[in-house]
Protein backbone atom coordinates (compact mmCIF):
# COMPACT_ATOMS: atom_id res chain seq x y z
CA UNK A 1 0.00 0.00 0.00
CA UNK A 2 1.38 3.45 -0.76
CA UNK A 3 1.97 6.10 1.59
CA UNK A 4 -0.76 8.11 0.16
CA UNK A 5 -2.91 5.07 0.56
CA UNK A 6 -2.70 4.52 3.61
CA UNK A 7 -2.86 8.33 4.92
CA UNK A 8 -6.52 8.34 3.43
CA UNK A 9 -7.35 4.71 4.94
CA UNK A 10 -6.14 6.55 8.02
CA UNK A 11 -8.34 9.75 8.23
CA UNK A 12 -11.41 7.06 7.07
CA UNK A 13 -10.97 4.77 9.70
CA UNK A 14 -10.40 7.77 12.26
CA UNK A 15 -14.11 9.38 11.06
CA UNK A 16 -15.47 5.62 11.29
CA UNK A 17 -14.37 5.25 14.82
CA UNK A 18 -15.50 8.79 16.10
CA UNK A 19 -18.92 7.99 14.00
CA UNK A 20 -18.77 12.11 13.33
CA UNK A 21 -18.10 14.14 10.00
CA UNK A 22 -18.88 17.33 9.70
CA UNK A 23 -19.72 19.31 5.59
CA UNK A 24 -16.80 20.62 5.66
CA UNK A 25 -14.27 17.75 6.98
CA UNK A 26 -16.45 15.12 4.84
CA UNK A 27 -15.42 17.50 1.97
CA UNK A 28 -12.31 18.03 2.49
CA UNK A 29 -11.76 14.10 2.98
CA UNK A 30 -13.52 13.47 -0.63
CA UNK A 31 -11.82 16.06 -2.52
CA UNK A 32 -8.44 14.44 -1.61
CA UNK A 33 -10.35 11.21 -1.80
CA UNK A 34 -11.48 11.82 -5.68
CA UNK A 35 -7.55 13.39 -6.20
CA UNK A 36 -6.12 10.17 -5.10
CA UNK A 37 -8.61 7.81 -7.67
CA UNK A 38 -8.09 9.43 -10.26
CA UNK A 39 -4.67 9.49 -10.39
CA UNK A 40 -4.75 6.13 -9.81
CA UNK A 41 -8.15 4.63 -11.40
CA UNK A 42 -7.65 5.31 -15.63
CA UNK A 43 -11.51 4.41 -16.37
CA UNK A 44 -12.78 6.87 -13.52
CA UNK A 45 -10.02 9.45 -14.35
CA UNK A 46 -11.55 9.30 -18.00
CA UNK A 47 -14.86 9.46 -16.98
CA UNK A 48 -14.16 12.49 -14.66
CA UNK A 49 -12.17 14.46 -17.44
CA UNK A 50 -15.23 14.17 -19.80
CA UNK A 51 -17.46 16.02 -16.77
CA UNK A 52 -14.69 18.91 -16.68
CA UNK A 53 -12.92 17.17 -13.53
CA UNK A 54 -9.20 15.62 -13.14
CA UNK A 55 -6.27 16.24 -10.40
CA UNK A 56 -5.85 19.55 -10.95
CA UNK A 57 -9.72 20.77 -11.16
CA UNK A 58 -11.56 18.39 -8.03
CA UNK A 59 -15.34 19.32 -7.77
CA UNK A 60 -16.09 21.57 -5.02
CA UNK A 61 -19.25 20.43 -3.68
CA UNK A 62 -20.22 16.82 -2.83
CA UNK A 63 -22.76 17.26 -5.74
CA UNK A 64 -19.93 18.17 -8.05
CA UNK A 65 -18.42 14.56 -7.74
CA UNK A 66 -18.71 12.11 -10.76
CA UNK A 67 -20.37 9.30 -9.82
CA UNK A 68 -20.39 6.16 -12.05
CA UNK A 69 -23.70 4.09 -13.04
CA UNK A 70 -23.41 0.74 -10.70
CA UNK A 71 -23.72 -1.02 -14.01
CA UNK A 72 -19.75 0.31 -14.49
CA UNK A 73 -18.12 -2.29 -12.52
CA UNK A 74 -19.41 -5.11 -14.86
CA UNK A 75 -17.81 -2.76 -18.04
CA UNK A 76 -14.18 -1.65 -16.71
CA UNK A 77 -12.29 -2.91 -13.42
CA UNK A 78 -12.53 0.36 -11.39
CA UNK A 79 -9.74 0.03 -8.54
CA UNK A 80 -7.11 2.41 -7.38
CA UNK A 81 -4.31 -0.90 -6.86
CA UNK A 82 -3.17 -3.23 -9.41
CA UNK A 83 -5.07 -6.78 -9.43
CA UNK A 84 -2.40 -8.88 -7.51
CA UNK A 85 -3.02 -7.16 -4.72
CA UNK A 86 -6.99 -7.98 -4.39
CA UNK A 87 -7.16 -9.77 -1.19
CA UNK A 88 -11.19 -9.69 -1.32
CA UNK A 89 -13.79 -9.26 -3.98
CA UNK A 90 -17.38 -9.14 -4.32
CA UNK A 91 -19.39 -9.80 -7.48
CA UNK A 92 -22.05 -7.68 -8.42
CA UNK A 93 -25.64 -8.79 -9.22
CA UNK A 94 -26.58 -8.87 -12.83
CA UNK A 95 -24.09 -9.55 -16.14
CA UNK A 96 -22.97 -8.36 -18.73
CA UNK A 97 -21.29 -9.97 -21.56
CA UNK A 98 -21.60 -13.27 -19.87
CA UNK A 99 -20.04 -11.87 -16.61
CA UNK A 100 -20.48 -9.73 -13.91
CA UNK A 101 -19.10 -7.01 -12.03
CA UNK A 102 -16.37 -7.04 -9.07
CA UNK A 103 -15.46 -4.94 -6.55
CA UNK A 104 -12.40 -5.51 -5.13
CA UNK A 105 -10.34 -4.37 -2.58
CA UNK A 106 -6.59 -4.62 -1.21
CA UNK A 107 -7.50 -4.22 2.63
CA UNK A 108 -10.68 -5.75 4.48
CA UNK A 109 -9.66 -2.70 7.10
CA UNK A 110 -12.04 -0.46 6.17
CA UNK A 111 -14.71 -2.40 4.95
CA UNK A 112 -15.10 -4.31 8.43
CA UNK A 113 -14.25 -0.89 10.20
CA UNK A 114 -17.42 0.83 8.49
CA UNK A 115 -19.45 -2.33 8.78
CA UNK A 116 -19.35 -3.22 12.28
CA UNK A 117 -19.68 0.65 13.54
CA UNK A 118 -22.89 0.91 11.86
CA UNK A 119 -24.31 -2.53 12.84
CA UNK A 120 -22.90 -1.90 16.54
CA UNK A 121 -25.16 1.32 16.40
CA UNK A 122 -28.39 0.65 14.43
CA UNK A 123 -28.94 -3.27 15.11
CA UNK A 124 -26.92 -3.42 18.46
CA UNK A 125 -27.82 0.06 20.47
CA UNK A 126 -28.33 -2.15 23.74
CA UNK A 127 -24.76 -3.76 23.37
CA UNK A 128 -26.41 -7.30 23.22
CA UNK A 129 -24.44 -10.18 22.17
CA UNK A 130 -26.64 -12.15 20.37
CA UNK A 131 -27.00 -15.71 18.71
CA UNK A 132 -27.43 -15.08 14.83
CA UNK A 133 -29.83 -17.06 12.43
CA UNK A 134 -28.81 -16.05 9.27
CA UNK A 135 -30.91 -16.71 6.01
CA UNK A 136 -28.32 -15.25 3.77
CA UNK A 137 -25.67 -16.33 1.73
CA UNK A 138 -23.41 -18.38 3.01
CA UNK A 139 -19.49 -17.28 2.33
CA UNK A 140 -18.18 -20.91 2.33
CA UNK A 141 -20.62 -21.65 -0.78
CA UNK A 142 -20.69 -17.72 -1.86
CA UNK A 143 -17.54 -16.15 -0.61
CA UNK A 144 -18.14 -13.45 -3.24
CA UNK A 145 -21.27 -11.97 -1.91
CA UNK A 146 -20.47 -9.27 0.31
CA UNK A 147 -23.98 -9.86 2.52
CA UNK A 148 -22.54 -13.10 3.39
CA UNK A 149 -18.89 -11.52 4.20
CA UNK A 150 -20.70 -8.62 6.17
CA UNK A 151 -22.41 -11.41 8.52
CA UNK A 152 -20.07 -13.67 8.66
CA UNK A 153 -17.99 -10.66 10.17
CA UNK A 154 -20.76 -9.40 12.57
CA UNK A 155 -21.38 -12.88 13.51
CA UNK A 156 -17.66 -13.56 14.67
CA UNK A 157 -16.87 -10.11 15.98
CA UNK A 158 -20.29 -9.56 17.33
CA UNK A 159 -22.17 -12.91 18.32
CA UNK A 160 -22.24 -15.38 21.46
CA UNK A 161 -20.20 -18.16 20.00
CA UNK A 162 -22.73 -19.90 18.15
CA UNK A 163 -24.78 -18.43 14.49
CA UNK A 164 -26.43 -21.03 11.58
CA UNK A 165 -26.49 -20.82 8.11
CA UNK A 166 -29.66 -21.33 6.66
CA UNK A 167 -29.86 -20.33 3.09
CA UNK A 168 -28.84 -22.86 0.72
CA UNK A 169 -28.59 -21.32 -2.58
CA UNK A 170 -32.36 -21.24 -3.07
CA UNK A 171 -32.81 -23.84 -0.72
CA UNK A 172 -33.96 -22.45 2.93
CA UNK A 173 -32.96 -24.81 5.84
CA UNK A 174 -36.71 -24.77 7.88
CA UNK A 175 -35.98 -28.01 9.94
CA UNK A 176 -32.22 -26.89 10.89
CA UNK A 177 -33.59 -23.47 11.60
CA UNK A 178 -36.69 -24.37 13.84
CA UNK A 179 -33.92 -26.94 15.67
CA UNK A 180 -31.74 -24.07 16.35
CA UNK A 181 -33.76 -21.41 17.04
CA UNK A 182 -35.63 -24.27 19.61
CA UNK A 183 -32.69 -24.42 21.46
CA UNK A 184 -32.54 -20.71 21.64
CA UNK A 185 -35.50 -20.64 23.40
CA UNK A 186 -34.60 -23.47 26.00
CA UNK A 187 -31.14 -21.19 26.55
CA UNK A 188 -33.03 -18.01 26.46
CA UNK A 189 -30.44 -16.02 24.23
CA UNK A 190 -31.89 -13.43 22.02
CA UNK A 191 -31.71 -14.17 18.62
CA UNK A 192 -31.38 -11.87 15.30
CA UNK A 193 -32.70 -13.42 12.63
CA UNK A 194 -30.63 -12.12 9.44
CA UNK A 195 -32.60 -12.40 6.18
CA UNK A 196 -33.12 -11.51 2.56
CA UNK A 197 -36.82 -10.26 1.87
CA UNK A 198 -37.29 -13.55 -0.05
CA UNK A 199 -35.79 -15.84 1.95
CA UNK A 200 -38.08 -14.04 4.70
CA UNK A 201 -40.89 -15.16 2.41
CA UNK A 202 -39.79 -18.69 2.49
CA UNK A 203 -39.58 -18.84 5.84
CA UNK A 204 -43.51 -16.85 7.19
CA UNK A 205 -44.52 -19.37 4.12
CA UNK A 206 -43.00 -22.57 5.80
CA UNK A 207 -44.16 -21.84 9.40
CA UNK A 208 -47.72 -20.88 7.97
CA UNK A 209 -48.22 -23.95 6.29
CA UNK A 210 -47.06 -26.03 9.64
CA UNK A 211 -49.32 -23.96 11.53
CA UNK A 212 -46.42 -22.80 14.21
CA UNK A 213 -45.71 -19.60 15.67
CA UNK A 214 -42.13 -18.98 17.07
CA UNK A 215 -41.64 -17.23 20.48
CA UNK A 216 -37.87 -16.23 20.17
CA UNK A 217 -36.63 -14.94 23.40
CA UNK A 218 -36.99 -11.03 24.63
CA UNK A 219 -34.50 -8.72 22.95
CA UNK A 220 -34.81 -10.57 19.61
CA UNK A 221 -34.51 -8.47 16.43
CA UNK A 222 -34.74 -9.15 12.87
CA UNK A 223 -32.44 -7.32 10.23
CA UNK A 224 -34.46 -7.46 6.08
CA UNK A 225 -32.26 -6.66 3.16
CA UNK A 226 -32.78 -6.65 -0.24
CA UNK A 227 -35.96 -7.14 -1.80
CA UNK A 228 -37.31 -9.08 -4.70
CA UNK A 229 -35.28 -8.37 -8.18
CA UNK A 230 -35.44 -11.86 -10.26
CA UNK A 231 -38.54 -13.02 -8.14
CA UNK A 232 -41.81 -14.48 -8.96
CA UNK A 233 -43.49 -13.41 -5.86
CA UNK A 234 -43.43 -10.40 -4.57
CA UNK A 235 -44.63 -9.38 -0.37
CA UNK A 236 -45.45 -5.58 -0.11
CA UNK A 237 -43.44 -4.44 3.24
CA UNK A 238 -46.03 -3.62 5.64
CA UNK A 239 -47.94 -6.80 4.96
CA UNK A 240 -44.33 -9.10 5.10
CA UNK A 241 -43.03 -7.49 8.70
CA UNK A 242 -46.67 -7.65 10.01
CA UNK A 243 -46.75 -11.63 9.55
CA UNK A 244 -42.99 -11.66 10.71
CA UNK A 245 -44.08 -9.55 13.98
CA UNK A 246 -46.58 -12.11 14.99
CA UNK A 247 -44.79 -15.41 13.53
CA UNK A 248 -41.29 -14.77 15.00
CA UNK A 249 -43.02 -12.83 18.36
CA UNK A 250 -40.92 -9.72 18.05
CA UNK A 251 -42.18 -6.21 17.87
CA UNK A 252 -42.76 -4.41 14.35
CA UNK A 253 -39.94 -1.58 15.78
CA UNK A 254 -37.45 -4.71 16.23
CA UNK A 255 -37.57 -5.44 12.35
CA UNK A 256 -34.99 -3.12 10.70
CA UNK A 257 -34.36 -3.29 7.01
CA UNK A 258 -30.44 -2.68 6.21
CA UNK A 259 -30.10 -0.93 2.62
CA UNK A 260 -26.57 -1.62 0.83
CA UNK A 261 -24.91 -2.34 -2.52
CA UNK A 262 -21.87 -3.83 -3.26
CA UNK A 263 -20.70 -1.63 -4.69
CA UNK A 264 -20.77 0.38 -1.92
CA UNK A 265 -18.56 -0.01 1.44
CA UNK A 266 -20.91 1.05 3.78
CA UNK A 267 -24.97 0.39 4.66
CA UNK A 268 -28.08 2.16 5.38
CA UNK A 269 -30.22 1.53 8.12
CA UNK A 270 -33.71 2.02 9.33
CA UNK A 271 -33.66 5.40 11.59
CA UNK A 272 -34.60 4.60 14.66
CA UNK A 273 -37.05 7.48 14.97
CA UNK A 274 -38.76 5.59 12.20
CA UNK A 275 -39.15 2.41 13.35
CA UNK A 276 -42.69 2.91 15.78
CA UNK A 277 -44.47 2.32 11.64
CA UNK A 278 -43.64 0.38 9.11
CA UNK A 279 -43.78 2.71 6.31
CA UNK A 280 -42.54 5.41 5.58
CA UNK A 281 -38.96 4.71 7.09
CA UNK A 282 -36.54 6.60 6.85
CA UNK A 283 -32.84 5.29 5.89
CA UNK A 284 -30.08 6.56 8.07
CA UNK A 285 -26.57 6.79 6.41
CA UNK A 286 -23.19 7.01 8.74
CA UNK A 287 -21.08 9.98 8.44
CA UNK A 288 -19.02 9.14 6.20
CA UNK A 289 -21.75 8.05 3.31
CA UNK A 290 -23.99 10.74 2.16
CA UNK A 291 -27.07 10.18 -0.68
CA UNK A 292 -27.32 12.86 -3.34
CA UNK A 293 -31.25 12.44 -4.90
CA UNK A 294 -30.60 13.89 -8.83
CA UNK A 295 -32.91 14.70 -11.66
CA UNK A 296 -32.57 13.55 -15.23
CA UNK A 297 -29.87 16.18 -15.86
CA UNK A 298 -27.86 14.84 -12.76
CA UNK A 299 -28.93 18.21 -10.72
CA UNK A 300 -29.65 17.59 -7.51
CA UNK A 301 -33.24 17.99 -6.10
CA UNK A 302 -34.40 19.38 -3.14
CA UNK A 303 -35.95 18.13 -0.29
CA UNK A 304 -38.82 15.70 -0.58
CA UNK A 305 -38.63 15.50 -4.06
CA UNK A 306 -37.97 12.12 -5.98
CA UNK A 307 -34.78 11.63 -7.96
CA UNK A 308 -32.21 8.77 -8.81
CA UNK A 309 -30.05 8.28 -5.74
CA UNK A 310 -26.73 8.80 -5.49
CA UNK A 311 -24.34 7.54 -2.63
CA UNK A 312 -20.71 9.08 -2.28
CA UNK A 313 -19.19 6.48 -0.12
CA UNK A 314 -15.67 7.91 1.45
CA UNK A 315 -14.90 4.39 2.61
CA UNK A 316 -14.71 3.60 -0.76
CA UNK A 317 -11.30 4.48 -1.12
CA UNK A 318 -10.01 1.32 -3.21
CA UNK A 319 -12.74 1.90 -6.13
CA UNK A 320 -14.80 4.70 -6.83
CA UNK A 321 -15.89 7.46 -4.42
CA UNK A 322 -19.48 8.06 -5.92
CA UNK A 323 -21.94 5.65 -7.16
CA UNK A 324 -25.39 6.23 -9.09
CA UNK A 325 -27.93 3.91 -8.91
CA UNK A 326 -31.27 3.58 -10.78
CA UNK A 327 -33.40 2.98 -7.07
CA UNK A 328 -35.96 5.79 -6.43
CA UNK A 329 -35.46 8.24 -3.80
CA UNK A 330 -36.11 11.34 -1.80
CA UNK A 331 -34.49 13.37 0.77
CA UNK A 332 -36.98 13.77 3.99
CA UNK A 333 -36.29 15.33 7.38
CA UNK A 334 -32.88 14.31 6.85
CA UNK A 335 -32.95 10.76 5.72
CA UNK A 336 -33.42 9.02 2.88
CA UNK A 337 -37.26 7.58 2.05
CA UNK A 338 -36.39 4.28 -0.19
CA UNK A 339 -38.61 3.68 -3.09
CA UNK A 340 -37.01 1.68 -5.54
CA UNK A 341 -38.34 1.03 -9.01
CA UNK A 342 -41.55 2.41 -9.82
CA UNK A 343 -42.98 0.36 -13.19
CA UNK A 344 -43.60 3.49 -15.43
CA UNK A 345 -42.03 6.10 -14.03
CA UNK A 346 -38.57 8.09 -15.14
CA UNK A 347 -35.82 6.38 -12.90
CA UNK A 348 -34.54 10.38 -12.86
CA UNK A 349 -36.73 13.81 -12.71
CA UNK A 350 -39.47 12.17 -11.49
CA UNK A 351 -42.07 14.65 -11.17
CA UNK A 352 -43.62 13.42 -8.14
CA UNK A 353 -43.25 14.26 -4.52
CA UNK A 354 -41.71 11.46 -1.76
CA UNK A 355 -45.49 12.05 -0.10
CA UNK A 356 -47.98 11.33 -3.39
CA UNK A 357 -45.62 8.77 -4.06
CA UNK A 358 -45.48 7.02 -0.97
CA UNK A 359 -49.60 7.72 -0.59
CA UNK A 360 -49.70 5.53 -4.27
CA UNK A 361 -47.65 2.85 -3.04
CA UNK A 362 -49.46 2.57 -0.03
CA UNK A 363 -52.87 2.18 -1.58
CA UNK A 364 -51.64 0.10 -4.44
């Protein structure tokens, strides 16, 4: 790792463990930050010097930062080191040309730094140590998804000793599941039940058709990501944590959906102030990841108005700084309302406010 390298991973991992960034130190972090890429990151240098940016002319607002389309990582490698030195990559959903996307990096520091400071703060305010159940990938059959690297971590760093793997490809594990979470119960350690929203499905499906209801002990908490790209069936949210509330016994405010990519470094989280209702929520981002919600032009929106949503991730120091995503978004009392992909509407400049919107998908 160079010098310069490692004097950025340095001032990250110092505003990761203080969990504080203020506008002007976040910008002063990501201007060096963008400096550093693309000097050493050709396709994002080339892309930035088509937008009127390079070394010598860094943007100089947060908006001003080029972010690439998610769908770059499966067209160009975008990383800051040379390939030998990967020591961890994870492979992006979708392909392209028969393959898809990586993002790699050359130190695991930061990703597990930004990882477990969020999780210790948005799934683990009480400090609990808790036995995990988790219905995600798992990284000895998958060690390229980064959902089953980001448990596997929380799990070791974060657990009581003892977590399951449940998800078998598309095969869910209800009989090892019900065994372990069974002797949960007769131990009485809190469980958190780690799960895609489809393997969720699977799983309210299973202990529907057996007729059983699950009383996992007090201090309990489930933790939803992703939703239902590629699926058949599809569970609108308030209806999905509803039946989870009364299947798994824990309350609606203990089900927290986590929001990431991976191409990202770092997660979203259900606010807490959000959690009393199901919907709206609000998404809470650490310091050191901001959302930018952008028109069809790229210009950002104000407040409470629905854009395509744009993360620049300062713990993405190995790739690219800022990402831009197709999802549907809006800024609201200082978080981020999540609203995905509308069928029919502009994925940019859409016209409509984050309240008629959420109003349509509510009665729809």
């Amino acid at each position: 790792m160079s010098a310069t390298a490692a004097a950025l991973d340095a001032r990250i991992l110092a505003a990761i463990d203080a969990y504080a960034l203020d506008d002007a130190a976040f910008m002063a972090l990501a201007r060096d930050l963008f400096t550093y890429q693309v000097e050493h990151n050709a396709p994002y240098a080339a892309y930035a010097r088509s937008l009127g940016f390079d070394a010598q002319r860094p943007p100089g607002r947060i908006e001003d930062i080029p972010a690439v389309p998610s769908a770059a990582f499966k067209e160009a490698r975008l990383a800051t080191f040379p390939a030998e030195e990967t020591v961890l990559w994870f492979e992006t959903s979708g392909t392209t040309l028969g393959r898809g996307g990586r993002h790699e990096f050359a130190t695991t520091a930061l990703y597990d730094a930004a990882l477990l400071a969020s999780f210790d703060r948005m799934m683990l305010g009480d400090g609990s140590r808790l036995r995990y159940a988790l219905l995600v990938p798992d990284p000895r059959e998958r060690p390229h998804s980064s959902l089953g690297y980001m448990m596997d971590v929380v799990a070791r760093e974060r657990g009581e000793g003892k977590a399951g793997w449940y998800l078998h490809g598309d095969d869910l594990d209800v009989d090892g599941f019900l065994r372990d979470v069974q002797r949960a119960v007769e131990d009485a350690a809190p469980v958190c039940v780690v799960t895609t929203a489809f393997a969720l499905v699977a799983l309210l499906d299973a202990l529907a058709e057996r007729r059983k209801t699950l009383a996992l002990p007090s201090g309990s908490r489930v933790m939803e990501t992703g939703g239902f790209k590629g699926r058949s069936r599809i569970v609108e949210r308030a209806a999905l944590y509803r039946e989870a509330s009364t299947r798994l016994s824990v309350p609606i405010d203990a089900i927290v959906a986590e929001y990431g990519m991976t191409e990202l470094t770092s997660q979203y989280y259900d606010a807490p102030s959000s959690r009393a209702q199901i919907e709206p929520r609000l998404k809470t981002a650490p310091p050191w990841l901001r959302p930018i919600v952008v028109d069809g032009e790229g210009r950002p929106l104000q407040n409470g108005v629905v854009g395509a949503i744009r993360h620049v991730d300062l713990a993405n120091r190995g790739s690219v700084i800022a990402i831009e995503t197709e999802d549907l978004g809006a800024i609201v009392d200082g978080g981020l309302i999540l609203l995905g992909r509308e069928q029919g509407a502009e994925l940019r400049g859409c016209s409509l406010d984050a309240e008629t919107l959420l109003a349509r998908r509510t009665q729809s």
